[in-house]
C-alpha atoms as a PDB file:
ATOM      1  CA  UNK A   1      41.430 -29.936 -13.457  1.00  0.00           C
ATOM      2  CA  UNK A   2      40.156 -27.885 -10.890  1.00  0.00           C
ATOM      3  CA  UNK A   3      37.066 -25.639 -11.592  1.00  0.00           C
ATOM      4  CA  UNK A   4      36.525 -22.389 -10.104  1.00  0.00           C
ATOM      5  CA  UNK A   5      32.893 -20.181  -9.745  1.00  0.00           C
ATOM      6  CA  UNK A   6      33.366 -16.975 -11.295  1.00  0.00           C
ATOM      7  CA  UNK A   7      31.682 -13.689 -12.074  1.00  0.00           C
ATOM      8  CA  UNK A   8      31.463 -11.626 -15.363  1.00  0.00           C
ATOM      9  CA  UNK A   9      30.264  -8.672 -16.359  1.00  0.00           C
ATOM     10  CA  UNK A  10      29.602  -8.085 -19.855  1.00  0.00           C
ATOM     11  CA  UNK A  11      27.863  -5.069 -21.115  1.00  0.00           C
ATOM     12  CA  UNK A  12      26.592  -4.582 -18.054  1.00  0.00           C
ATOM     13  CA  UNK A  13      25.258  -8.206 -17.805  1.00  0.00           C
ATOM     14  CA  UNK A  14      26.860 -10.132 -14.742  1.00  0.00           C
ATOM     15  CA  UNK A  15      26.950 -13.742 -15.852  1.00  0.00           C
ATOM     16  CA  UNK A  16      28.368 -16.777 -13.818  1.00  0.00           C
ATOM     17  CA  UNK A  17      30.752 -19.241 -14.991  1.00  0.00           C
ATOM     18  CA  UNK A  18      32.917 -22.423 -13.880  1.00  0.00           C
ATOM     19  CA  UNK A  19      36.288 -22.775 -15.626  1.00  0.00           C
ATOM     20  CA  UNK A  20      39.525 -24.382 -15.106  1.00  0.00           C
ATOM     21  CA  UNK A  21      41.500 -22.310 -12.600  1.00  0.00           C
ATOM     22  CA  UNK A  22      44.219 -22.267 -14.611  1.00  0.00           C
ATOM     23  CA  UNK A  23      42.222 -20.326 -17.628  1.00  0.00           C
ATOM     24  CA  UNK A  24      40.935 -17.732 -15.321  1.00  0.00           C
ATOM     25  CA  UNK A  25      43.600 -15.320 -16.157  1.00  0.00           C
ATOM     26  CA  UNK A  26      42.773 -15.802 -20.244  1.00  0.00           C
ATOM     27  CA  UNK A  27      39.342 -15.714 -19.492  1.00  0.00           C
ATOM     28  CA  UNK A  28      39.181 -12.689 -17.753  1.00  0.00           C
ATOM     29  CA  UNK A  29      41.837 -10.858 -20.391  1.00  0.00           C
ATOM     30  CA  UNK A  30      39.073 -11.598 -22.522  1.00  0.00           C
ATOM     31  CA  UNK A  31      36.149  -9.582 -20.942  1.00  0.00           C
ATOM     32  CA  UNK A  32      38.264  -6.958 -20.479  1.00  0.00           C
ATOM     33  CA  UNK A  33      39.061  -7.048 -24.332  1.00  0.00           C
ATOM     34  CA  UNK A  34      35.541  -7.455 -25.072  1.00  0.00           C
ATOM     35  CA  UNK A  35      34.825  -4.492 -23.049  1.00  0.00           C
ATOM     36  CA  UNK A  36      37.227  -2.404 -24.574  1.00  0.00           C
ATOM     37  CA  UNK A  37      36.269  -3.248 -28.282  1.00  0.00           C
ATOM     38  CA  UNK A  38      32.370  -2.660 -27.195  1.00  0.00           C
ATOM     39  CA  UNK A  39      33.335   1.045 -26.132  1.00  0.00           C
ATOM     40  CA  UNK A  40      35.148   1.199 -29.376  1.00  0.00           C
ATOM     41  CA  UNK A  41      32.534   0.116 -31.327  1.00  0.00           C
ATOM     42  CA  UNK A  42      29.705   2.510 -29.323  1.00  0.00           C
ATOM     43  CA  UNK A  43      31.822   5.828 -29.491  1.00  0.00           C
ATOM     44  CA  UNK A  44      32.874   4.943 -33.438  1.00  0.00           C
ATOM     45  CA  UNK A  45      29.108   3.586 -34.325  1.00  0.00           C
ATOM     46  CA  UNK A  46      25.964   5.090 -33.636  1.00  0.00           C
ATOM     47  CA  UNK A  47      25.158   2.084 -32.372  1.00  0.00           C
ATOM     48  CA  UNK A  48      23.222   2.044 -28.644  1.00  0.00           C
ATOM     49  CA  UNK A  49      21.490  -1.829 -28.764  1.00  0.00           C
ATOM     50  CA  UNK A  50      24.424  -3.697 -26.345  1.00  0.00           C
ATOM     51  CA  UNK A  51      23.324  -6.986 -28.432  1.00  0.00           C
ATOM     52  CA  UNK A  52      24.331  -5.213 -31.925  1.00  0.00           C
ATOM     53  CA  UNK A  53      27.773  -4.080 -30.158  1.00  0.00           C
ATOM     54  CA  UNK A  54      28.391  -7.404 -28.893  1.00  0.00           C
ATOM     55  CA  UNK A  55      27.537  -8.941 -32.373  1.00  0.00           C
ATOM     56  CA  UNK A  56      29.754  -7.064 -33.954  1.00  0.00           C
ATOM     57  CA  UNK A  57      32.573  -7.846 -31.467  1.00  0.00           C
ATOM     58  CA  UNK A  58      31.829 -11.757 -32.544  1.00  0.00           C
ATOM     59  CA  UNK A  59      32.167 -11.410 -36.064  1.00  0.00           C
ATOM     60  CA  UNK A  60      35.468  -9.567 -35.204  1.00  0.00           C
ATOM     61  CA  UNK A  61      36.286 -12.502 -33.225  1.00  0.00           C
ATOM     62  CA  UNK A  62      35.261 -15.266 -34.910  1.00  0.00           C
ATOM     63  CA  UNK A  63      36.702 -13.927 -38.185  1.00  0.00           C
ATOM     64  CA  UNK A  64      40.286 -13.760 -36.338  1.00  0.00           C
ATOM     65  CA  UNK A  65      39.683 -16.908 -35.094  1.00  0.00           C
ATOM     66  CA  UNK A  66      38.895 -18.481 -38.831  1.00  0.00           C
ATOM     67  CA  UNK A  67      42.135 -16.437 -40.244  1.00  0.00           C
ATOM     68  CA  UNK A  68      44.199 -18.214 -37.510  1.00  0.00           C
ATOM     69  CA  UNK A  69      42.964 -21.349 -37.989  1.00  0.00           C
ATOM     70  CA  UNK A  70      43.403 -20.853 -41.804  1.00  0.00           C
ATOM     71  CA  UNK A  71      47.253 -20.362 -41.092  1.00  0.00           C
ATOM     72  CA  UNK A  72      47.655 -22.986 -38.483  1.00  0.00           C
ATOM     73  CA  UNK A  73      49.026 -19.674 -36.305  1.00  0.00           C
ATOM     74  CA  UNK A  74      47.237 -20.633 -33.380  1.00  0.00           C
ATOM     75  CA  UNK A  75      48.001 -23.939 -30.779  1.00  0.00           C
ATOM     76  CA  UNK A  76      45.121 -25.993 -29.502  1.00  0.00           C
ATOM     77  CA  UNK A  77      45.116 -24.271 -26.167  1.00  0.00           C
ATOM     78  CA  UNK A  78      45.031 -20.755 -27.897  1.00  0.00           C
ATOM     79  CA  UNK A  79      42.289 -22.406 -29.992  1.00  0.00           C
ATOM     80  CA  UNK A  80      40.184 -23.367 -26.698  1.00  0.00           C
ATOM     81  CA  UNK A  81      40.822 -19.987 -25.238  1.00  0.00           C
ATOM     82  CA  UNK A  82      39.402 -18.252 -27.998  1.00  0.00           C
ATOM     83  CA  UNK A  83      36.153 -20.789 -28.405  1.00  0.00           C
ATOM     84  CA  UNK A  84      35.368 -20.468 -24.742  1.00  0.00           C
ATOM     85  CA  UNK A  85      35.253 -16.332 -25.927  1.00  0.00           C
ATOM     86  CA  UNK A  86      33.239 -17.381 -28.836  1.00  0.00           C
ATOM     87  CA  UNK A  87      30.769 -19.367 -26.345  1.00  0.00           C
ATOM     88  CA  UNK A  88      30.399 -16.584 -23.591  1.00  0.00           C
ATOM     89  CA  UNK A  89      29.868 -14.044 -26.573  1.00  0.00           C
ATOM     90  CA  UNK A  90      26.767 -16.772 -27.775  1.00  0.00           C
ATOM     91  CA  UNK A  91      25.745 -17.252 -24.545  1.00  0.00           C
ATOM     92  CA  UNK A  92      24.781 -13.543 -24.651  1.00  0.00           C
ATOM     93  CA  UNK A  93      23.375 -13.227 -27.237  1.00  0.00           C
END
């Protein structure tokens, strides 16, 4: 497969990234998910540290990802989407 350079910006954090091409439109639904729950999570917490927020958006994460896996919901592609999210959100912090 092809691999592509891109650019993401998570909590304010540009970080650069080579994927498949053809996951760059799941990948970058993703960010903009993960940016979205991190403004949830800073106007419903009085939370300000950008590593807390992002923790807390893993656990959410990760604990989706175990209840999906726990009822074979999810196919292996879903499953690599959502571990690639679970890497970037490591990666940071």
């Amino acid at each position: 497969m092809e691999k592509i350079a891109i650019k993401l910006n998570i909590a304010n954090r540009i970080y650069p990234m080579k994927i498949d091409r053809n996951s760059e439109e799941y990948v970058r639904k993703a960010i903009k998910n993960v940016a979205e729950r991190l403004k949830f999570y800073e106007s419903n917490y009085e939370i300000k540290d950008k590593q807390d927020l992002l923790a807390m958006c893993l656990i959410e994460y990760a604990s989706k990802l175990e209840t999906l896996e726990k009822n074979d919901i999810i196919d292996s592609d879903q499953k690599d989407c959502l571990i690639k999210i679970e890497d970037m959100l490591d990666a940071v912090l």
